[in-house]
Protein backbone atom coordinates (compact mmCIF):
# COMPACT_ATOMS: atom_id res chain seq x y z
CA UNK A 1 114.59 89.16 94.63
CA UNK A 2 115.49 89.87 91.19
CA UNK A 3 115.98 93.69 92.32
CA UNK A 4 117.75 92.81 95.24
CA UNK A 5 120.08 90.75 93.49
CA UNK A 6 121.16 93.60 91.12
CA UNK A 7 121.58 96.13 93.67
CA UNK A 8 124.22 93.79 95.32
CA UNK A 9 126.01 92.60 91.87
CA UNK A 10 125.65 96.29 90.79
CA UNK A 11 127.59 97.05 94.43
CA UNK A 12 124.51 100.02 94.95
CA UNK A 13 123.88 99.53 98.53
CA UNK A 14 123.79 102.48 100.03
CA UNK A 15 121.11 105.54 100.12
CA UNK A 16 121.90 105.93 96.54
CA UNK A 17 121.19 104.37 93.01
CA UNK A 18 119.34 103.74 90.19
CA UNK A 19 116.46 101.66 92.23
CA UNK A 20 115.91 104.96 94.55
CA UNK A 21 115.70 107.19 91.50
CA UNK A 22 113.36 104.57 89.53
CA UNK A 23 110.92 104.11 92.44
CA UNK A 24 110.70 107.99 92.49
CA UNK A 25 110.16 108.30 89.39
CA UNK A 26 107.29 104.98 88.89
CA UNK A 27 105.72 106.12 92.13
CA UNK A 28 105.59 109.58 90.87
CA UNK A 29 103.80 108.61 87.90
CA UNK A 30 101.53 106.26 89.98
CA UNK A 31 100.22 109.33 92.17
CA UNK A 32 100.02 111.67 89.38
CA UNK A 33 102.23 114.01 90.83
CA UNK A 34 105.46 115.76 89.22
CA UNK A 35 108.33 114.52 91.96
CA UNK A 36 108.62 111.54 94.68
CA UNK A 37 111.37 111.74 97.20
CA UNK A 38 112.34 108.25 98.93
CA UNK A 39 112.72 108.27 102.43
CA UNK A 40 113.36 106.34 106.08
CA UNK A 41 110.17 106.58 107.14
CA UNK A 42 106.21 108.26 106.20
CA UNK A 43 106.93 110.12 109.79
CA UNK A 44 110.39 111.27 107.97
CA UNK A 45 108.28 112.98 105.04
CA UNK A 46 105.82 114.43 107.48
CA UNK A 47 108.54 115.54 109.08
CA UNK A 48 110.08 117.35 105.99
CA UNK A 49 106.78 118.93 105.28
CA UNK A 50 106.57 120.54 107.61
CA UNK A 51 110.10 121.73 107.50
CA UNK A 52 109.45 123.02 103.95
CA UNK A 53 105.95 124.84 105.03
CA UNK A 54 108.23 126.68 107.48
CA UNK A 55 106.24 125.57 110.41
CA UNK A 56 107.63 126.82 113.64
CA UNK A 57 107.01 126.52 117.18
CA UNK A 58 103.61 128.47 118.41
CA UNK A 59 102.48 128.18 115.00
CA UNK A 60 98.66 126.26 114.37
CA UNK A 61 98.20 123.04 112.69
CA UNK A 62 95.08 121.41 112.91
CA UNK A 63 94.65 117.70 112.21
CA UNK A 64 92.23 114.38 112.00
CA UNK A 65 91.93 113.16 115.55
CA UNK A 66 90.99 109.93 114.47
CA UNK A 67 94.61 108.84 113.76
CA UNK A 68 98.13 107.16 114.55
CA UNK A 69 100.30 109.61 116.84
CA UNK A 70 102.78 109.73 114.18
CA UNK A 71 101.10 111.53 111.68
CA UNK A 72 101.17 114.80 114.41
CA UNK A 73 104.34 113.41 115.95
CA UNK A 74 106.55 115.51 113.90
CA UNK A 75 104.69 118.74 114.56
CA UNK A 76 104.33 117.95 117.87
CA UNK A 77 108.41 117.90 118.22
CA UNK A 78 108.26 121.37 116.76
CA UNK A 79 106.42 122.61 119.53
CA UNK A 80 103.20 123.92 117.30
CA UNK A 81 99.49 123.94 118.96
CA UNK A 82 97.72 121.20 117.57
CA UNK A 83 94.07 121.30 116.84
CA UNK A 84 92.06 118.51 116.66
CA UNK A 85 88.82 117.84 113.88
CA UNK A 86 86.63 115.05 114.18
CA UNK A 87 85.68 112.30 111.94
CA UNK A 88 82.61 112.14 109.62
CA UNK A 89 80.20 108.61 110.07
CA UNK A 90 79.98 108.19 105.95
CA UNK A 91 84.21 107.93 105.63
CA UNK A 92 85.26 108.15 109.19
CA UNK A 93 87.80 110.19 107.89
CA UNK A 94 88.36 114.20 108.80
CA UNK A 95 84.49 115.69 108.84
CA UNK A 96 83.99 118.62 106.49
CA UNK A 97 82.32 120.42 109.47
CA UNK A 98 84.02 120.17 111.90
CA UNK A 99 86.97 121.25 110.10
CA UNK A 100 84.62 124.31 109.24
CA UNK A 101 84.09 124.63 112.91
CA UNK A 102 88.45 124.58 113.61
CA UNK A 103 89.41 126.72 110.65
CA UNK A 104 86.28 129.46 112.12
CA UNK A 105 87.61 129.24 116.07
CA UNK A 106 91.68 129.61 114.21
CA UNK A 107 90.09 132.75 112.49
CA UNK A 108 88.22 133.87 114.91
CA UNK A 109 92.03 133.83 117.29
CA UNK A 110 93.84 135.45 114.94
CA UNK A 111 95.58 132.48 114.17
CA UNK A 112 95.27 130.13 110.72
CA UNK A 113 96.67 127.19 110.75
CA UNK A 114 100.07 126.81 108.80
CA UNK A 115 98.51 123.50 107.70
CA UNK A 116 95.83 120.95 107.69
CA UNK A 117 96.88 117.44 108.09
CA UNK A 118 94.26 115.20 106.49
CA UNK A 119 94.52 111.20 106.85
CA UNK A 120 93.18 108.88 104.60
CA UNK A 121 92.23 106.20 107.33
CA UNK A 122 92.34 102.58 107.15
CA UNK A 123 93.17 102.87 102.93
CA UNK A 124 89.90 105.41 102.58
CA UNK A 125 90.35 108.68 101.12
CA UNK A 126 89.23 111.90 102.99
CA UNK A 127 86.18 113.67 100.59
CA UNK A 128 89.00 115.75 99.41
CA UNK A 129 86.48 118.43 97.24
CA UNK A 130 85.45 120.35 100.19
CA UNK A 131 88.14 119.85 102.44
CA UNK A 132 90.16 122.03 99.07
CA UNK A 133 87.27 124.24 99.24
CA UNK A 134 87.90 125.12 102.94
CA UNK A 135 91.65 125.03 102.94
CA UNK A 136 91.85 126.50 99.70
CA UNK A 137 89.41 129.46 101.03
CA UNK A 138 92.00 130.69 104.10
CA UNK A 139 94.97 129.62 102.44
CA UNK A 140 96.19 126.53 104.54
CA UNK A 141 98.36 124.15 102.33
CA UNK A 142 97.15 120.56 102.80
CA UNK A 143 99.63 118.02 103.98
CA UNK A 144 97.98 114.25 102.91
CA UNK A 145 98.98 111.53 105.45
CA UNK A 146 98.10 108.67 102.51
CA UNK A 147 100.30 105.91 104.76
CA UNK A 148 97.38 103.00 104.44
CA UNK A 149 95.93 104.13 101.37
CA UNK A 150 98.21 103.28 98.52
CA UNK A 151 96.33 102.06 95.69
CA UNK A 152 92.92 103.89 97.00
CA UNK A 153 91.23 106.56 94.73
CA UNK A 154 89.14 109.17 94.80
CA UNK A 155 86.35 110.39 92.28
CA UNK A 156 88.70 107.89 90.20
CA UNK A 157 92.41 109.74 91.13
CA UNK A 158 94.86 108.07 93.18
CA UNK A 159 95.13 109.15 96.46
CA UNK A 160 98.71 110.69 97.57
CA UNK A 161 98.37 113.39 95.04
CA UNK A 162 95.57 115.91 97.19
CA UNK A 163 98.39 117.44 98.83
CA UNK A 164 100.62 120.52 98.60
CA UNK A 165 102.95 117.77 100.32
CA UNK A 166 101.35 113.97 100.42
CA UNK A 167 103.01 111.08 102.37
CA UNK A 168 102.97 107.46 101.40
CA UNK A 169 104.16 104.69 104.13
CA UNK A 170 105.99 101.28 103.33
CA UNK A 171 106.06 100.68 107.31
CA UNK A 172 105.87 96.68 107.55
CA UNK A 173 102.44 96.70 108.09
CA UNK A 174 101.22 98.21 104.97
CA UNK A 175 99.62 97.11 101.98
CA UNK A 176 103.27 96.84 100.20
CA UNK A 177 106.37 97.20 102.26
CA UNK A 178 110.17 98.11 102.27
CA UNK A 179 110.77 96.95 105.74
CA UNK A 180 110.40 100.38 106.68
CA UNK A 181 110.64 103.23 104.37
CA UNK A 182 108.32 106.06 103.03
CA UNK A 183 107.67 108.33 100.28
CA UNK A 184 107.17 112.41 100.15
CA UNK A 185 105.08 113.44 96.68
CA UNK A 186 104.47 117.12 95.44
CA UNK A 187 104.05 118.97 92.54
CA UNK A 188 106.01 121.75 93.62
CA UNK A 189 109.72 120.52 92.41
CA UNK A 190 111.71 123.62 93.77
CA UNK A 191 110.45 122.62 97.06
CA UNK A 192 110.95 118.78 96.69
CA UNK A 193 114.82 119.78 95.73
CA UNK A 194 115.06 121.52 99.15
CA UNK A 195 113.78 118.08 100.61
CA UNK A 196 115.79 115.95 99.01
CA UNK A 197 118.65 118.62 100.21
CA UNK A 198 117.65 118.08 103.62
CA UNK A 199 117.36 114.79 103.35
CA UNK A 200 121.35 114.10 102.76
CA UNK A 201 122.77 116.19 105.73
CA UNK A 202 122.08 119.71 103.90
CA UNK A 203 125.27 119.42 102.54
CA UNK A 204 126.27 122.37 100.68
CA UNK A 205 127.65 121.36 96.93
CA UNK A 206 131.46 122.28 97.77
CA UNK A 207 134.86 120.12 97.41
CA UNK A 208 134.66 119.85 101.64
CA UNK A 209 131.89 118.97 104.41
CA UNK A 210 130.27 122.70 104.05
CA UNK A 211 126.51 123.69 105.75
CA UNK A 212 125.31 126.67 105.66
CA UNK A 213 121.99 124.61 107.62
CA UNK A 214 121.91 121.14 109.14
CA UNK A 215 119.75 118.38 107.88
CA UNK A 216 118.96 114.58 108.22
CA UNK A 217 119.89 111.55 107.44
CA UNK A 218 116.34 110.44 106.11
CA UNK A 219 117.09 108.40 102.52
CA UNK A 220 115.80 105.29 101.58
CA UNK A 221 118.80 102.66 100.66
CA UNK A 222 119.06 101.56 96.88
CA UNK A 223 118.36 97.49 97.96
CA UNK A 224 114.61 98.66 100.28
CA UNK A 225 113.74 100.75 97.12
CA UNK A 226 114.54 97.63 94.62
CA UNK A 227 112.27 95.61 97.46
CA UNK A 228 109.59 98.40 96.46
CA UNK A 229 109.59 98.91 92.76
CA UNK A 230 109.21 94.45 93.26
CA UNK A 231 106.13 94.83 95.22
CA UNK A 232 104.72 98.23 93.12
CA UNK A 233 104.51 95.84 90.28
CA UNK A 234 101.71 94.10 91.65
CA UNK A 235 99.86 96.54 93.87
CA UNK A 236 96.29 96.04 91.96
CA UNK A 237 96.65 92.71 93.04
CA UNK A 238 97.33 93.48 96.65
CA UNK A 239 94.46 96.10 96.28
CA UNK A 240 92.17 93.28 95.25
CA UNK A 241 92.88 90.77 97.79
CA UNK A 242 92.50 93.11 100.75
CA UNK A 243 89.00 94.17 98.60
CA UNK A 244 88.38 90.57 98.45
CA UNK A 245 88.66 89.82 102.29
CA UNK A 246 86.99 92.75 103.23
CA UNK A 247 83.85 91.15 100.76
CA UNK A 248 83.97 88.25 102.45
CA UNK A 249 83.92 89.24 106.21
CA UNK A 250 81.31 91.40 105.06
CA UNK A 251 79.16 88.38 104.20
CA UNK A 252 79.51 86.18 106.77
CA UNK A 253 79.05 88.83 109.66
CA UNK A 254 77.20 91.99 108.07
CA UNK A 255 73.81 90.23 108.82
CA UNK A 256 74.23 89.80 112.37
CA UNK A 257 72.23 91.89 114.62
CA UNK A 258 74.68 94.97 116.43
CA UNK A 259 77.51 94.58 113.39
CA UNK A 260 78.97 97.34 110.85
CA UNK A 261 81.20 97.37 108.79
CA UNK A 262 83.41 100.69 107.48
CA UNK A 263 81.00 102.23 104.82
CA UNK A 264 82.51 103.41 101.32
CA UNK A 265 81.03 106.77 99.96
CA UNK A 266 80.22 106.73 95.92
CA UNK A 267 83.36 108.79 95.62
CA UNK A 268 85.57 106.46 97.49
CA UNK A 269 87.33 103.26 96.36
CA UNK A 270 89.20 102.11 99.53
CA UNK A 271 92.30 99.84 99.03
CA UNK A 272 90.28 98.11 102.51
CA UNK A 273 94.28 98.06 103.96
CA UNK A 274 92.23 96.79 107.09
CA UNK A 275 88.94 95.74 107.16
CA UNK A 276 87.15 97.18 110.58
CA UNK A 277 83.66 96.31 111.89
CA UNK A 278 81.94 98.10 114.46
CA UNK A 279 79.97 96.46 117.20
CA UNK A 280 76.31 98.01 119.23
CA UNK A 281 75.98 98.14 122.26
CA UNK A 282 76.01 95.90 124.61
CA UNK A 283 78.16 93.73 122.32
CA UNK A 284 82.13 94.27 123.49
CA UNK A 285 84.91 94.49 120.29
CA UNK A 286 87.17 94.23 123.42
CA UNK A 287 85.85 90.57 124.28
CA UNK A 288 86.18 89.53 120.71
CA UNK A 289 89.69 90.57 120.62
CA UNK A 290 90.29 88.77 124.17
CA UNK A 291 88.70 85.70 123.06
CA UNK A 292 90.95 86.09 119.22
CA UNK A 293 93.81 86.56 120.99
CA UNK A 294 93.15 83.43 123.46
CA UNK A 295 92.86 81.52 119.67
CA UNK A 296 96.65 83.15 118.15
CA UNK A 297 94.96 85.57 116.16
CA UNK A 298 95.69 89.02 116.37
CA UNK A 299 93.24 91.68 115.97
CA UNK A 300 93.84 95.39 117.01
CA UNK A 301 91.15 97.90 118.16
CA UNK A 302 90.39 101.24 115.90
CA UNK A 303 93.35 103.98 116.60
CA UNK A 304 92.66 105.94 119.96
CA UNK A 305 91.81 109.38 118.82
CA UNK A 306 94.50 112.49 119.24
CA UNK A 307 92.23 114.35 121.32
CA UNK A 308 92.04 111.54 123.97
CA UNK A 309 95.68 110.91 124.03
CA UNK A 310 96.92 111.98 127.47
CA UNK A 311 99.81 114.20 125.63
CA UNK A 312 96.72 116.01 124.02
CA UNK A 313 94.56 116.38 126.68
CA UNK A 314 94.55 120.34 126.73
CA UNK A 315 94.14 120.83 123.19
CA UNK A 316 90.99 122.28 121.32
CA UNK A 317 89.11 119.72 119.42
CA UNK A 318 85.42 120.18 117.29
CA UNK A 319 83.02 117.63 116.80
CA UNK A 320 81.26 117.00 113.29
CA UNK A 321 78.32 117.90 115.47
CA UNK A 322 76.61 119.55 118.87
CA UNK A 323 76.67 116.72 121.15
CA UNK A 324 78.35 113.84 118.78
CA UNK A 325 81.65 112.88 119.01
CA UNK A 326 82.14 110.16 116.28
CA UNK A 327 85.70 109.51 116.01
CA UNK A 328 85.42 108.31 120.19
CA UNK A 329 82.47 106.13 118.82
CA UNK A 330 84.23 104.52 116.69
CA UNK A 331 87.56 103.66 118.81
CA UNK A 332 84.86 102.67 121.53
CA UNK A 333 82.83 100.13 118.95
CA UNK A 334 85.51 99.52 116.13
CA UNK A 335 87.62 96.16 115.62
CA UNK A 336 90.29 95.71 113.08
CA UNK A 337 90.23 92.16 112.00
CA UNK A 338 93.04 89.93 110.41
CA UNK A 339 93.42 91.46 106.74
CA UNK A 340 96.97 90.49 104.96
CA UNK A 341 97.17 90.01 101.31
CA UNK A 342 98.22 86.71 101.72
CA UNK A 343 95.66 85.64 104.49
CA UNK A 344 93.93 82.26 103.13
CA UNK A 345 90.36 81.21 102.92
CA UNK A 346 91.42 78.93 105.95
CA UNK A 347 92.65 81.52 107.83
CA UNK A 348 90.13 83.56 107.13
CA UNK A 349 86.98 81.36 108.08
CA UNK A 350 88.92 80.38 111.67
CA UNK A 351 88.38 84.45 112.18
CA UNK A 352 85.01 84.27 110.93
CA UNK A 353 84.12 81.05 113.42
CA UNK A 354 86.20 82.50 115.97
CA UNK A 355 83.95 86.41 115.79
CA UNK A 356 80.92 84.33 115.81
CA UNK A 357 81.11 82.35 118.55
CA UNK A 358 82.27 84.93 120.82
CA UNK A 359 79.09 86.98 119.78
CA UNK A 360 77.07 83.92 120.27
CA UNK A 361 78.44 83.69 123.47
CA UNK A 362 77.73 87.90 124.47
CA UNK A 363 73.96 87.57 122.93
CA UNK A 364 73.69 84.82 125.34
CA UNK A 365 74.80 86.36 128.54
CA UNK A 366 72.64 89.57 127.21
């Protein structure tokens, strides 16, 4: 409030200020990256990546399947083929093989992707050493869709700085929030100043309304950033609660029979955004979430993967093995349980009751 207060007695309102240049600058520093560019939206920095990787329609960008539509929305609007990888089990983020298995069929075409769109899902990172190795190996810049996993690291680094362009999200569902907003993070500053460019209309530096191109209108407004740089102040904490939850759920419902919970590699320290269980067969995530629901509390089943999205249904997709497809496992089994910061101990054992008595209740009729 403090920030918000001083944007309005300093009159800063607009998409303008010293709060937008600050939480560049502190989230630029956070990431280890060279330059932060404050925007609308994460899908407005995807959006601009892809802009500055010159990505054009017919052009090949291949992506995690197991994902929200809008980290491919953006590409998809550009008209590009998109090519779908499937999740590894020990992350459940973009599999290592079958990414080998897309970048081999793109080669084997005649036609490397312009990019690979990774996604650090559910606050996890990706295992980011040989997805380099593979991109790095055909030359296809990696755009990092790091929306849920602010505050995560990887082999110790924070996540958002894997990229040749990585995308933070401050959507009101993640672990901090402006409302809505997002961030774009590189280290290559020539291209960042053609973003932020963009970003402002493309208006050419002359005493009258002059383009020589045509941009958007995708900045972040001086009061959301001060509402930011607030909540960046305590993001350990927020990273700790979620870790906290996660802990707990894990304890009162990792020993019964059929239940798993999302695993965490050695390399990976998850910001647990969400915490998501999986449930064996025959046990139903989508009765628990009917019978939460009936009870006010909202849970959400595991993102429908890309590849089985009706607007995707011709596109090429490669499983992290013959005859597995994991990232349709886990939308089939997964759950995404009640997770806020602020969620009590309360609140938090009324989910726990409320999971086990509907499994009661399924290990009964089985």
């Amino acid at each position: 409030m403090k920030m918000i207060e001083e944007a309005f007695a300093t009159n800063w309102i607009a998409p303008l200020g010293p709060h937008v240049e600050a939480f560049e600058r502190e989230t630029a520093a956070f990431a280890g990256v060279k330059s932060a560019l404050a925007l609308a939206s994460g899908t407005a920095a995807l959006h601009l990546s892809a802009e500055l990787l010159g990505i054009e329609r017919g052009d090949v960008v291949i992506c995690s399947s197991l994902t929200f539509a809008a980290t491919i929305a953006p590409l998809y609007h550009k008209g590009v083929e998109c090519v779908f990888a499937d999740a590894e089990p020990e992350s459940w983020n973009i599999s290592p093989k079958a990414l080998e298995a897309a970048l081999a069929d793109c080669d084997k075409r005649g036609k490397l992707p312009k990019a690979v769109i990774i996604v650090n899902l559910y606050g996890q990172s990706c295992d980011m050493e040989p997805i380099l190795a593979l991109c790095n190996r055909c030359g296809a810049p990696i755009i990092e869709d790091a929306a849920e996993s602010l505050g995560a690291l990887y082999k110790g680094k924070q996540t958002g700085g894997f990229g040749k362009f990585s995308v933070f999200s401050y959507n009101g569902n993640k672990i901090i929030t402006t409302s809505g907003g997002g961030m774009l993070l590189s280290d290559d500053e020539g291209a960042m100043a053609r973003a932020r460019f963009l970003s402002q209309q493309a208006r050419d530096p002359a005493p009258w309304y002059q383009h020589t191109t045509l941009g958007w209108n995708y900045r972040l407004s001086n009061i959301l950033a001060g509402v930011g740089r607030g909540q960046m102040l305590h993001i350990a904490e927020r990273v700790a609660a979620r870790r906290r939850i996660f802990d707990r759920y894990a304890m009162e419902l990792g020993d019964i029979p059929g239940i798993s919970f999302m695993p965490e590699p050695e390399w990976s320290r998850s910001n647990r955004w969400l915490t998501v269980l999986t449930l064996d067969e025959p046990l139903s995530p989508l009765s628990v979430l009917e019978h939460l629901s009936g009870l006010n509390i909202e849970s959400r089943p595991v993102w429908k993967p890309m590849h089985l999205q009706p607007v995707f249904e011709k596109a090429r997709y490669f499983t992290h093995e013959d005859g597995r497809d994991v990232s349709a496992e886990l939308f089939r089994r997964g759950l995404c349980l009640p997770s806020g910061s602020s969620l009590t101990e309360s609140q938090q054992t009324r989910v726990i009751d409320a999971v086990k008595e509907n499994l009661d209740r399924q290990n009964k009729k089985a």
